[in-house]
PDB file of N, CA and C in Angstrom:
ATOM      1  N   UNK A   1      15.874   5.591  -8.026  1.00  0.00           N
ATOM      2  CA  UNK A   1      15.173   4.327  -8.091  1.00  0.00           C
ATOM      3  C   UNK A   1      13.689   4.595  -8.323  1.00  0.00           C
ATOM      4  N   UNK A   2      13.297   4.067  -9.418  1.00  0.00           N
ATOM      5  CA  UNK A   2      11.374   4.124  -9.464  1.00  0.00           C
ATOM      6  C   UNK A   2      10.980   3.401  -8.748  1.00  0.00           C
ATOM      7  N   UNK A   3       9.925   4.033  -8.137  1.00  0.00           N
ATOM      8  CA  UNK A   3       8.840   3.486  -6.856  1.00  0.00           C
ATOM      9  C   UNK A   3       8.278   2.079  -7.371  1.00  0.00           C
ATOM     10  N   UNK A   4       7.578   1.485  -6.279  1.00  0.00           N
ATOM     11  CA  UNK A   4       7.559  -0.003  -6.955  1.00  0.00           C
ATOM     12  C   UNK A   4       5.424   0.185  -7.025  1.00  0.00           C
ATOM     13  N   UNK A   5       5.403  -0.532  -7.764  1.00  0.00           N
ATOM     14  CA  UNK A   5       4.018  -1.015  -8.449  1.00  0.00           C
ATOM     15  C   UNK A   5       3.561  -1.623  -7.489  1.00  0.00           C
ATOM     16  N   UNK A   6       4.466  -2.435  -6.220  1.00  0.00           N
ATOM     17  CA  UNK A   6       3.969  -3.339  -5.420  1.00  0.00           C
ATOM     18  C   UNK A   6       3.119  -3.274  -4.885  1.00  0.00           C
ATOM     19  N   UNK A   7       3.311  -1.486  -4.267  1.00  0.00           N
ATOM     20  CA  UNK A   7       2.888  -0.867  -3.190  1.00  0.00           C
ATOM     21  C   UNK A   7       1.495  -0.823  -3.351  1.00  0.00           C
ATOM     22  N   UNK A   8       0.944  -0.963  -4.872  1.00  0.00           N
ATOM     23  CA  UNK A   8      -0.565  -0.953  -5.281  1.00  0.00           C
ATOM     24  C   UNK A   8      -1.447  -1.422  -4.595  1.00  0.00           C
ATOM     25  N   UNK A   9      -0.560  -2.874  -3.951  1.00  0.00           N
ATOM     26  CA  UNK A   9      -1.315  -3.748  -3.273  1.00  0.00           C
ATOM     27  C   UNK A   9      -2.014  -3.493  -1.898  1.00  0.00           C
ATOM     28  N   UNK A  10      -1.200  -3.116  -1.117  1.00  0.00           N
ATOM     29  CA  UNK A  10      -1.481  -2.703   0.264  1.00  0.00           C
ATOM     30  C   UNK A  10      -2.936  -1.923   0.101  1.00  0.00           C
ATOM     31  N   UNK A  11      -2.362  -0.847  -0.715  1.00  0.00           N
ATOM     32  CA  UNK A  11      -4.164   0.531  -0.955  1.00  0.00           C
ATOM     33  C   UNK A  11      -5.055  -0.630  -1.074  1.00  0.00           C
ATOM     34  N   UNK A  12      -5.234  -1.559  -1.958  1.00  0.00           N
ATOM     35  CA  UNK A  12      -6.639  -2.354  -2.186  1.00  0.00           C
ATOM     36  C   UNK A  12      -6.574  -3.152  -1.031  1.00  0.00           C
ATOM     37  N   UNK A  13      -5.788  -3.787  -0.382  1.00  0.00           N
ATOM     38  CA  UNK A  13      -6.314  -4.718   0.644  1.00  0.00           C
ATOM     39  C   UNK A  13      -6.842  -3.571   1.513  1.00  0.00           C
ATOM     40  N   UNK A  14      -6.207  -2.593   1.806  1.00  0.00           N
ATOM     41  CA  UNK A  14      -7.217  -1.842   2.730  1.00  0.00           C
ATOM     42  C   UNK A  14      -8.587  -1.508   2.616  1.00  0.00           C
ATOM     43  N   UNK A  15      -8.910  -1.170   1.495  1.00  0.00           N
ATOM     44  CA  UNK A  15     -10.167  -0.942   0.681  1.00  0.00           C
ATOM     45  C   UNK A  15     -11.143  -2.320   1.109  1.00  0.00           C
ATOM     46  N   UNK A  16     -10.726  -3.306   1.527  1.00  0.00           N
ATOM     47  CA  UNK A  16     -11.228  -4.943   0.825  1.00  0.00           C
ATOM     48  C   UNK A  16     -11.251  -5.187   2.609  1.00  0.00           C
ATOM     49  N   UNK A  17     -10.663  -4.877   3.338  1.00  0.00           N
ATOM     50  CA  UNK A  17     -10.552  -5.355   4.707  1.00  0.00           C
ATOM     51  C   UNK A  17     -11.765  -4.886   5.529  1.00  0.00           C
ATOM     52  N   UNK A  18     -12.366  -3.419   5.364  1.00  0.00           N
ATOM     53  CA  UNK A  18     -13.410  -2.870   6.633  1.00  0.00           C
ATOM     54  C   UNK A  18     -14.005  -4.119   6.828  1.00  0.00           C
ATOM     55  N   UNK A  19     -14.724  -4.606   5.817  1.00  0.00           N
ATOM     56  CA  UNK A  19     -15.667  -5.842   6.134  1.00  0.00           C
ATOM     57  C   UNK A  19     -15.303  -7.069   6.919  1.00  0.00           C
ATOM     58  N   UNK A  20     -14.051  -7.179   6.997  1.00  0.00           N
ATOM     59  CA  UNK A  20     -13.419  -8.091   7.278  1.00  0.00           C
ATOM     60  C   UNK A  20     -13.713  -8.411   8.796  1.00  0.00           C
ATOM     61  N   UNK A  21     -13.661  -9.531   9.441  1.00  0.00           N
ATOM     62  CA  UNK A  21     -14.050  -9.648  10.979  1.00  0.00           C
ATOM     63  C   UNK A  21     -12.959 -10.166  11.750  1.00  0.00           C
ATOM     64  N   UNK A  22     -12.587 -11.187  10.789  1.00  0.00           N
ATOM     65  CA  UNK A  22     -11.204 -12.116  11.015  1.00  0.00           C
ATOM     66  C   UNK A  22      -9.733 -11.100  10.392  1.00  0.00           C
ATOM     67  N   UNK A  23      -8.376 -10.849  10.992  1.00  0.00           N
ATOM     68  CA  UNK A  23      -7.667 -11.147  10.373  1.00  0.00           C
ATOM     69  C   UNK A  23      -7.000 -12.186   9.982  1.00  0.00           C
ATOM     70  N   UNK A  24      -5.818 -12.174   9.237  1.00  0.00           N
ATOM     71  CA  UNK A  24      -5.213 -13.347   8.422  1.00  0.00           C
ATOM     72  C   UNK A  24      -4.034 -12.738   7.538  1.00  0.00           C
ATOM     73  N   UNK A  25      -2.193 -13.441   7.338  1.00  0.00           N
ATOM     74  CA  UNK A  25      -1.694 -13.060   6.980  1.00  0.00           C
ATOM     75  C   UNK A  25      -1.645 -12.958   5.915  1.00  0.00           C
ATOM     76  N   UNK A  26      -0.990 -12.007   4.617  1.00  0.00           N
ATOM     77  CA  UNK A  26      -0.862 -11.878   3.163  1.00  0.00           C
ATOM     78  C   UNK A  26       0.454 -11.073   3.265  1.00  0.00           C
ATOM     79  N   UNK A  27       1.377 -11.754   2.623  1.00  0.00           N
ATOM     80  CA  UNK A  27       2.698 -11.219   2.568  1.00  0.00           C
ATOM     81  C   UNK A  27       3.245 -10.857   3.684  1.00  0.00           C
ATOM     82  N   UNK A  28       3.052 -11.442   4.458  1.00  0.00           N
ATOM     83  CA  UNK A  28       3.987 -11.920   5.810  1.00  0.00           C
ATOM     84  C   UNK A  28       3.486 -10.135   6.478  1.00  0.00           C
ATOM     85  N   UNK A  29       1.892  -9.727   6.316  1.00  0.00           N
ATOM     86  CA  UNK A  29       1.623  -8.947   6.937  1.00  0.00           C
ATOM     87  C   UNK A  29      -0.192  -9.391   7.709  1.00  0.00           C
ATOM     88  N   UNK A  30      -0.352  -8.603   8.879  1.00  0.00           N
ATOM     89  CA  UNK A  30      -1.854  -9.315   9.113  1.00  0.00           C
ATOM     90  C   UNK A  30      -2.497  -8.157   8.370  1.00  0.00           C
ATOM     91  N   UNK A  31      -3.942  -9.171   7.940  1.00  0.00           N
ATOM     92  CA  UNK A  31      -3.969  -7.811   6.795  1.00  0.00           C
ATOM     93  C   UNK A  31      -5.442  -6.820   7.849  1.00  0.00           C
ATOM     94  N   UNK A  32      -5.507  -6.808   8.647  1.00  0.00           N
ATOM     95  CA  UNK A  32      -5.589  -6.000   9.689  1.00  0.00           C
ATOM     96  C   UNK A  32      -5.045  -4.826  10.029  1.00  0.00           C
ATOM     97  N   UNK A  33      -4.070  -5.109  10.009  1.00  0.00           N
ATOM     98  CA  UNK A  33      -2.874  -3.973   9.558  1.00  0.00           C
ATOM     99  C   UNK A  33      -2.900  -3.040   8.774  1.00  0.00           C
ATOM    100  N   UNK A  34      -3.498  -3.562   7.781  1.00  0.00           N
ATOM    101  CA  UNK A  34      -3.319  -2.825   6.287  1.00  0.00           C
ATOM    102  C   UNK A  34      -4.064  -1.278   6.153  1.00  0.00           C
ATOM    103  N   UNK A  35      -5.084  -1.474   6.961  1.00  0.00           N
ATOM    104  CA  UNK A  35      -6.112  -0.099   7.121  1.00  0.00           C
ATOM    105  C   UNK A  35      -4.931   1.152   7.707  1.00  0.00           C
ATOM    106  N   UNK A  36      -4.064   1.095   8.402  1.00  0.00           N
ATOM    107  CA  UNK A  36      -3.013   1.694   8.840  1.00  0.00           C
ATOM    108  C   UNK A  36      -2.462   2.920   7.509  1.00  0.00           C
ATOM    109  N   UNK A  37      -2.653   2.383   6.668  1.00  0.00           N
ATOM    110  CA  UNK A  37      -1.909   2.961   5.001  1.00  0.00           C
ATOM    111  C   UNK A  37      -3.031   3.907   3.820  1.00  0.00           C
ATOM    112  N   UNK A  38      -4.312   3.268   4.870  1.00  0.00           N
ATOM    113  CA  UNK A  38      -5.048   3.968   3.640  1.00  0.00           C
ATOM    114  C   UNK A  38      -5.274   5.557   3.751  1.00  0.00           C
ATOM    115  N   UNK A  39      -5.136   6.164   4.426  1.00  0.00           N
ATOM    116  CA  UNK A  39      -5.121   7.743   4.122  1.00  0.00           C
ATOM    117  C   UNK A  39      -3.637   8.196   3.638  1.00  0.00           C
ATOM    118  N   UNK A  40      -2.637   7.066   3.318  1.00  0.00           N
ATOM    119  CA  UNK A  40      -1.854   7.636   2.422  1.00  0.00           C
ATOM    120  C   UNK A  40      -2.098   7.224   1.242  1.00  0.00           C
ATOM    121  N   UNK A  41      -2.769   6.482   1.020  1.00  0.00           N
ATOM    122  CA  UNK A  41      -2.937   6.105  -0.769  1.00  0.00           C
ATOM    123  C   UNK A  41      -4.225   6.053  -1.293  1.00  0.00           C
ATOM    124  N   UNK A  42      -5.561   6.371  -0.699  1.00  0.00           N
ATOM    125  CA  UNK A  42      -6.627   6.941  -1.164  1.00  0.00           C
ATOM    126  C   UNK A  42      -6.387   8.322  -2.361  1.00  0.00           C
ATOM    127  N   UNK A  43      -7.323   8.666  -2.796  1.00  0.00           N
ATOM    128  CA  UNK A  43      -6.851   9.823  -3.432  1.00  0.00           C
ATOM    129  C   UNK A  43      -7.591  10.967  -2.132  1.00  0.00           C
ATOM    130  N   UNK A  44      -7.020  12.117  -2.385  1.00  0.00           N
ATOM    131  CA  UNK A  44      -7.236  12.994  -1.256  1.00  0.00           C
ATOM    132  C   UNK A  44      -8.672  14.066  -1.817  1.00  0.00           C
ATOM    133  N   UNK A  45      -9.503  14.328  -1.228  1.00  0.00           N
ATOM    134  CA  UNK A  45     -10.860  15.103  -1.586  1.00  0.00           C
ATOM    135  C   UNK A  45     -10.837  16.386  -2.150  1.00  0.00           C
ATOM    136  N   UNK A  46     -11.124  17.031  -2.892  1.00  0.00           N
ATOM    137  CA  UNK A  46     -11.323  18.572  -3.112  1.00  0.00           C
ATOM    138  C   UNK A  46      -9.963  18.954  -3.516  1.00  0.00           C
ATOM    139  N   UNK A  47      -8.707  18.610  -3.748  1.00  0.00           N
ATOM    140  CA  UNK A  47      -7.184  18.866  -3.760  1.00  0.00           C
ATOM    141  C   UNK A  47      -6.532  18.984  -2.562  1.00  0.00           C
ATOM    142  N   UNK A  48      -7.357  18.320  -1.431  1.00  0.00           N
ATOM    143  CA  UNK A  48      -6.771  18.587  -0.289  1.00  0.00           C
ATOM    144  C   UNK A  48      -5.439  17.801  -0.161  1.00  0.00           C
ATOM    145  N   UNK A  49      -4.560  18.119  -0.201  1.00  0.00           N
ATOM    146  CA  UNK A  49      -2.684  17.556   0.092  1.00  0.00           C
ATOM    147  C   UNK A  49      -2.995  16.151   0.718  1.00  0.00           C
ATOM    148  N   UNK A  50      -2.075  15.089   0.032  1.00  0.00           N
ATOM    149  CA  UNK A  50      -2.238  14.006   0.860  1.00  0.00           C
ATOM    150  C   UNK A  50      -1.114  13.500   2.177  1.00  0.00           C
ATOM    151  N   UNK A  51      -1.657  13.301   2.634  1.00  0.00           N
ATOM    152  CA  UNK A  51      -1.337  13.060   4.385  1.00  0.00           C
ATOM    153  C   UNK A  51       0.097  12.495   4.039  1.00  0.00           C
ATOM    154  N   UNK A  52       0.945  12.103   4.507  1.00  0.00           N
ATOM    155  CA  UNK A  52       2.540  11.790   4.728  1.00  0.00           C
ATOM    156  C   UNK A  52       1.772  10.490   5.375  1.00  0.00           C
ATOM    157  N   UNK A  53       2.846   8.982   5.318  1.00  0.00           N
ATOM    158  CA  UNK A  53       2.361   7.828   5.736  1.00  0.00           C
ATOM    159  C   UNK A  53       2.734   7.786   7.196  1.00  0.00           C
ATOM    160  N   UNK A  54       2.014   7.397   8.306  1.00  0.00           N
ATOM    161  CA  UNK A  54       2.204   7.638   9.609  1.00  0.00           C
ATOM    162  C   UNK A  54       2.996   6.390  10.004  1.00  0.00           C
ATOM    163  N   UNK A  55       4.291   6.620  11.110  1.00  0.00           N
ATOM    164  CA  UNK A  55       5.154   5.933  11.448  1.00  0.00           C
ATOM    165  C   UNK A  55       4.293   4.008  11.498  1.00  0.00           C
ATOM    166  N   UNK A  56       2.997   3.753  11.726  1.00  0.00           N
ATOM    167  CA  UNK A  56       2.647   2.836  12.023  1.00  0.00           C
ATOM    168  C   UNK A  56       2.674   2.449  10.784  1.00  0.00           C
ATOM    169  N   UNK A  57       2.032   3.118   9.425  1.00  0.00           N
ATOM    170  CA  UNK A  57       1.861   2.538   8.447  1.00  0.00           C
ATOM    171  C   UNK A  57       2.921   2.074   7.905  1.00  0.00           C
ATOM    172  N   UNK A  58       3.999   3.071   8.056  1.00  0.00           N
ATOM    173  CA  UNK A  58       5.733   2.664   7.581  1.00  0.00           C
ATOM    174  C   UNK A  58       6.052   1.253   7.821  1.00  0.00           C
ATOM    175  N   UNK A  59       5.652   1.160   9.257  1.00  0.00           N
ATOM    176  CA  UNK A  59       5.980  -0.289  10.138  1.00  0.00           C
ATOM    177  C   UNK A  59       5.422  -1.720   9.282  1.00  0.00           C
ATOM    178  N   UNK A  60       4.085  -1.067   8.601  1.00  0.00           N
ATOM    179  CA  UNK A  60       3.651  -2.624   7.879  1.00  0.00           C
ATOM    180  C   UNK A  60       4.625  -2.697   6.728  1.00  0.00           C
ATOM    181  N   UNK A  61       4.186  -1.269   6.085  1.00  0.00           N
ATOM    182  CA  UNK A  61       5.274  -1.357   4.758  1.00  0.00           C
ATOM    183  C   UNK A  61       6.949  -2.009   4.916  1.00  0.00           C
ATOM    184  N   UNK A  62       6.967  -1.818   5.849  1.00  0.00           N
ATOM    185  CA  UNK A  62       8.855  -2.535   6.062  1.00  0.00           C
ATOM    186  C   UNK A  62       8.464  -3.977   6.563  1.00  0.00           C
ATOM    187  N   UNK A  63       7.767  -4.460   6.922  1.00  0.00           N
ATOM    188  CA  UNK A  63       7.637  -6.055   7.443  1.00  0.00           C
ATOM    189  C   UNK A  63       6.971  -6.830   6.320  1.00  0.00           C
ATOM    190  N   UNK A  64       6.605  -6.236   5.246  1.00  0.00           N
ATOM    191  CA  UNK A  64       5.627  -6.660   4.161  1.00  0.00           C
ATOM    192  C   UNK A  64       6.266  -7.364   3.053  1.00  0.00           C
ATOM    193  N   UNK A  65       6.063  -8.477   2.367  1.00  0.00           N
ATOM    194  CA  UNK A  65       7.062  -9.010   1.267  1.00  0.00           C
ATOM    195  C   UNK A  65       6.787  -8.596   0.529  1.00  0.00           C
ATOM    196  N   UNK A  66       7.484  -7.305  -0.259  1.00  0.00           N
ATOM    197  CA  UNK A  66       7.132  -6.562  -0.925  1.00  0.00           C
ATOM    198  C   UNK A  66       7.237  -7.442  -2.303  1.00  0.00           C
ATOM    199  N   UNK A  67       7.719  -7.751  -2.670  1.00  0.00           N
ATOM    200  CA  UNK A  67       7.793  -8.673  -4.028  1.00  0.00           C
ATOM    201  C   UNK A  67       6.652  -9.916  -3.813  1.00  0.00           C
ATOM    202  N   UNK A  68       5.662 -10.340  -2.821  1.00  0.00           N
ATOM    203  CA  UNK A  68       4.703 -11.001  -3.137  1.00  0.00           C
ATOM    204  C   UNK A  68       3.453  -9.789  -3.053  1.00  0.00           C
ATOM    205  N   UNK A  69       3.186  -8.437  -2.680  1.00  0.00           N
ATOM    206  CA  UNK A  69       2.141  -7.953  -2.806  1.00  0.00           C
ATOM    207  C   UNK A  69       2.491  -7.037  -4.029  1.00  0.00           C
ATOM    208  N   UNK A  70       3.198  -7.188  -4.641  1.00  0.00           N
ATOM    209  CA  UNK A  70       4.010  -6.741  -6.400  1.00  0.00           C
ATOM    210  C   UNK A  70       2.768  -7.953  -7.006  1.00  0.00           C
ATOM    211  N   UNK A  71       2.899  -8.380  -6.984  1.00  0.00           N
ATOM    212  CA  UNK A  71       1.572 -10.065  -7.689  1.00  0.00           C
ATOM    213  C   UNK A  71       0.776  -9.478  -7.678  1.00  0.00           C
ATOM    214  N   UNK A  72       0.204  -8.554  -6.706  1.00  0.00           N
ATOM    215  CA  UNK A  72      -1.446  -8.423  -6.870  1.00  0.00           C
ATOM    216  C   UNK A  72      -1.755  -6.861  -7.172  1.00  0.00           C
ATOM    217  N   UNK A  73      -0.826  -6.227  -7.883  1.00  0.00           N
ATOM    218  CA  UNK A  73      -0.764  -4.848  -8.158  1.00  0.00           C
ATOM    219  C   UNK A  73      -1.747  -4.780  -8.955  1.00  0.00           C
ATOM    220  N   UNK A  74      -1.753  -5.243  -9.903  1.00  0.00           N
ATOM    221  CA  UNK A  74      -3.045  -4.877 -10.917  1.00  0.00           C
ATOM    222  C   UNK A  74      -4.113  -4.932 -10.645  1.00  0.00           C
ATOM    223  N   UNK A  75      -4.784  -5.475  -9.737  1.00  0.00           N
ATOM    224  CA  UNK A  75      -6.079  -4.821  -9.789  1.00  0.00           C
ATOM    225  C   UNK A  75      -6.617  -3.966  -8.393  1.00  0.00           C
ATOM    226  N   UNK A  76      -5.354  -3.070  -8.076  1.00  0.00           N
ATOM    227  CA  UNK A  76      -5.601  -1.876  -7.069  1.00  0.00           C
ATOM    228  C   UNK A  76      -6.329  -0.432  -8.183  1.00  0.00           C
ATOM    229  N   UNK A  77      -6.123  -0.227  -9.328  1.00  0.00           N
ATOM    230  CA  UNK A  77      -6.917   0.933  -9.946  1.00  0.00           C
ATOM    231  C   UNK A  77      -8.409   0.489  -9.766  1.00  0.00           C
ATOM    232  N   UNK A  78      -9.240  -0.755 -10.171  1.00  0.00           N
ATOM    233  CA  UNK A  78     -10.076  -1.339 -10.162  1.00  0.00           C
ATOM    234  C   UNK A  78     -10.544  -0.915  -8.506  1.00  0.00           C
ATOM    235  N   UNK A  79     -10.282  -0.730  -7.651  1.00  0.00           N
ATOM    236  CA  UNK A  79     -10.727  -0.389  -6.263  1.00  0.00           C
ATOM    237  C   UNK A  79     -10.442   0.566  -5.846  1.00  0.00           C
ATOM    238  N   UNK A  80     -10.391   2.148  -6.989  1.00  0.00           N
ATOM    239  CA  UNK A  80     -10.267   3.561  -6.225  1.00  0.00           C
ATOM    240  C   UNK A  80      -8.882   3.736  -5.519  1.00  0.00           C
ATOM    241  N   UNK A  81      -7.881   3.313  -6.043  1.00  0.00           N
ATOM    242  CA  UNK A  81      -6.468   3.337  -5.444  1.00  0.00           C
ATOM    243  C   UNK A  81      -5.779   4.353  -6.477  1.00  0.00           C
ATOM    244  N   UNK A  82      -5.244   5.407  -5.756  1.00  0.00           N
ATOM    245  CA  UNK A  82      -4.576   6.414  -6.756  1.00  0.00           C
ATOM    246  C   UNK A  82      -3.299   5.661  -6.620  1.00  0.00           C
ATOM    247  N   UNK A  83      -2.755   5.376  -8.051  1.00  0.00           N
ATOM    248  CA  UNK A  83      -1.448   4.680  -8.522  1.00  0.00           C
ATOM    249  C   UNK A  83      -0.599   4.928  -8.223  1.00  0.00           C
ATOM    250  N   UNK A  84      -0.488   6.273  -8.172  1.00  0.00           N
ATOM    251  CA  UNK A  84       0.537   7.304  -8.063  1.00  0.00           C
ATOM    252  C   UNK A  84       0.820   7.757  -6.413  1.00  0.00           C
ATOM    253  N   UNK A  85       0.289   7.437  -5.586  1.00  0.00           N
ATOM    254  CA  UNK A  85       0.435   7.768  -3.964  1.00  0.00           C
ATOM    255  C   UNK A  85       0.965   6.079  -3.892  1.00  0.00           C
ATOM    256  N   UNK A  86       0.067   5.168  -4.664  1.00  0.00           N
ATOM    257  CA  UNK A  86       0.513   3.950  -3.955  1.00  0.00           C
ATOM    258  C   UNK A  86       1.961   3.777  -4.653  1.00  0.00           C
ATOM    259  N   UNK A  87       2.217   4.212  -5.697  1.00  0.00           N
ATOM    260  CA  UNK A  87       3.898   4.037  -6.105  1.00  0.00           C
ATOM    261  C   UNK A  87       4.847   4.551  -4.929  1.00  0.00           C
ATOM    262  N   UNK A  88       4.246   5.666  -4.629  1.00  0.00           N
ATOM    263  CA  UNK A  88       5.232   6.912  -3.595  1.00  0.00           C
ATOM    264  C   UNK A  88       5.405   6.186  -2.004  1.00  0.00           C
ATOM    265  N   UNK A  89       4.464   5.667  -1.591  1.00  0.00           N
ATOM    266  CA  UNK A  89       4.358   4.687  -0.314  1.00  0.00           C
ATOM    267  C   UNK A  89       5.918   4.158  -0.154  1.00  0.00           C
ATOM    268  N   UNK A  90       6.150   3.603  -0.854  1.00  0.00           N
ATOM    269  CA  UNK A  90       7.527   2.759  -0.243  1.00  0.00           C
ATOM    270  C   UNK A  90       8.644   3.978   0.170  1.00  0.00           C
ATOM    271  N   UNK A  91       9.275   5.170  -1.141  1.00  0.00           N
ATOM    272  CA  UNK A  91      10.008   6.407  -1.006  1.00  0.00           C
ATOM    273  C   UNK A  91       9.790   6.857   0.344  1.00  0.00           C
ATOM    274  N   UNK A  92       8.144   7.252   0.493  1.00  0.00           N
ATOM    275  CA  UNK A  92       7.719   7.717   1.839  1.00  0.00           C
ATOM    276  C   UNK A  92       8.375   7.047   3.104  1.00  0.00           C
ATOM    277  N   UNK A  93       8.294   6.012   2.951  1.00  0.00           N
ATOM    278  CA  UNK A  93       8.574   5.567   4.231  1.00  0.00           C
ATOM    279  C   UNK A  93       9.901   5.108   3.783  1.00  0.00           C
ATOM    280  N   UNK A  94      11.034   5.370   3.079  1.00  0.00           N
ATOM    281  CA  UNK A  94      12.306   5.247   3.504  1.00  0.00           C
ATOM    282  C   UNK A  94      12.738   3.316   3.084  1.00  0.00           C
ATOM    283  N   UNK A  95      11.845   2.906   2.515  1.00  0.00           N
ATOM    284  CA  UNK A  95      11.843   1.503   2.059  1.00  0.00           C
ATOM    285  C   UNK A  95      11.608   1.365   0.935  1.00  0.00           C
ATOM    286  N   UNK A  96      13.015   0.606   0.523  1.00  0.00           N
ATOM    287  CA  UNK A  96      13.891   0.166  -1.263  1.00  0.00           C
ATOM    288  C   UNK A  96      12.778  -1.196  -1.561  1.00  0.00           C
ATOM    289  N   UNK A  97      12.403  -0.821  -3.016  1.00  0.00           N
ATOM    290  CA  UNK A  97      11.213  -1.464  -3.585  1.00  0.00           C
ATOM    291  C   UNK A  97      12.311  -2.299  -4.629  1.00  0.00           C
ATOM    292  N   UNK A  98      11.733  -3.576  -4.346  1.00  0.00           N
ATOM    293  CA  UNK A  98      12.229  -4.737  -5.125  1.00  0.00           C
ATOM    294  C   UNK A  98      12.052  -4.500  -6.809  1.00  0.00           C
ATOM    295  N   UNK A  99      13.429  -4.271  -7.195  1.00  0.00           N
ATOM    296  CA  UNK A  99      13.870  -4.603  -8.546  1.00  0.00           C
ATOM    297  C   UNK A  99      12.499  -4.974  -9.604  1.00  0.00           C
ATOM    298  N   UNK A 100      11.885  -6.107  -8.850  1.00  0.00           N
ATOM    299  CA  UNK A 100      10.889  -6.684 -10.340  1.00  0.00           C
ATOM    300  C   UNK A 100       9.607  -5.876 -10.406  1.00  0.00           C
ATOM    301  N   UNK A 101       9.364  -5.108  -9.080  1.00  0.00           N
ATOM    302  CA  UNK A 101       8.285  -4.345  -9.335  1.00  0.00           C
ATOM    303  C   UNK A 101       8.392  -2.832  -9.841  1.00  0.00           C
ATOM    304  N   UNK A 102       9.390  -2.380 -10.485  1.00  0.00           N
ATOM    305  CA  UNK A 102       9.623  -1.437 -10.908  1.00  0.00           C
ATOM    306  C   UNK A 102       8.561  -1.658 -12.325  1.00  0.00           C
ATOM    307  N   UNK A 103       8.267  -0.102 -12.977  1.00  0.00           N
ATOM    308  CA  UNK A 103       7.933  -0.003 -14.041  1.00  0.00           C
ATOM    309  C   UNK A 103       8.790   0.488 -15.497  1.00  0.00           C
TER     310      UNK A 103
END
């Protein structure tokens, strides 16, 4: 199964949240939450290996409607999101990526 595009989404809301003061839900996740994921889908410094997604981050990724944060995939490159970790996110954590967000 190819990894889903969805996953794009999560990396940029994390990126988009530090500032944030309030949370608030987006795809049936608080996006509070979302910071949980970003040292798996940042790109990693110097070639240093990137981190495996930690059981907490798994936890958003499985409660997350993955086919509504598939909508906002495109503009995670635009915010320093390596494509390619955020494709792998769902595999990682053992969670089947909805059909329409395949590439």
């Amino acid at each position: 199964m190819a990894p889903s595009k969805l996953h794009l989404l999560l990396p940029l809301l994390v990126l988009l949240l530090p500032a944030a003061v309030t949370a608030y839900p987006l795809c049936k996740i608080d996006t509070s939450d979302l910071k949980l994921c970003r040292s798996a889908v940042t790109p990693p410094d110097h070639g240093q290996p990137l981190p495996l997604p930690t059981e907490d981050c798994c936890s958003v990724v499985r409660h997350a409607d993955l086919k509504c944060l598939c909508n906002l995939k495109s503009v995670l490159p635009s915010m320093g999101i390596d494509t390619a970790n955020a494709l792998a996110l769902p595999s990682k954590c053992n969670v089947a990526s909805p059909p329409e967000c395949h590439s």
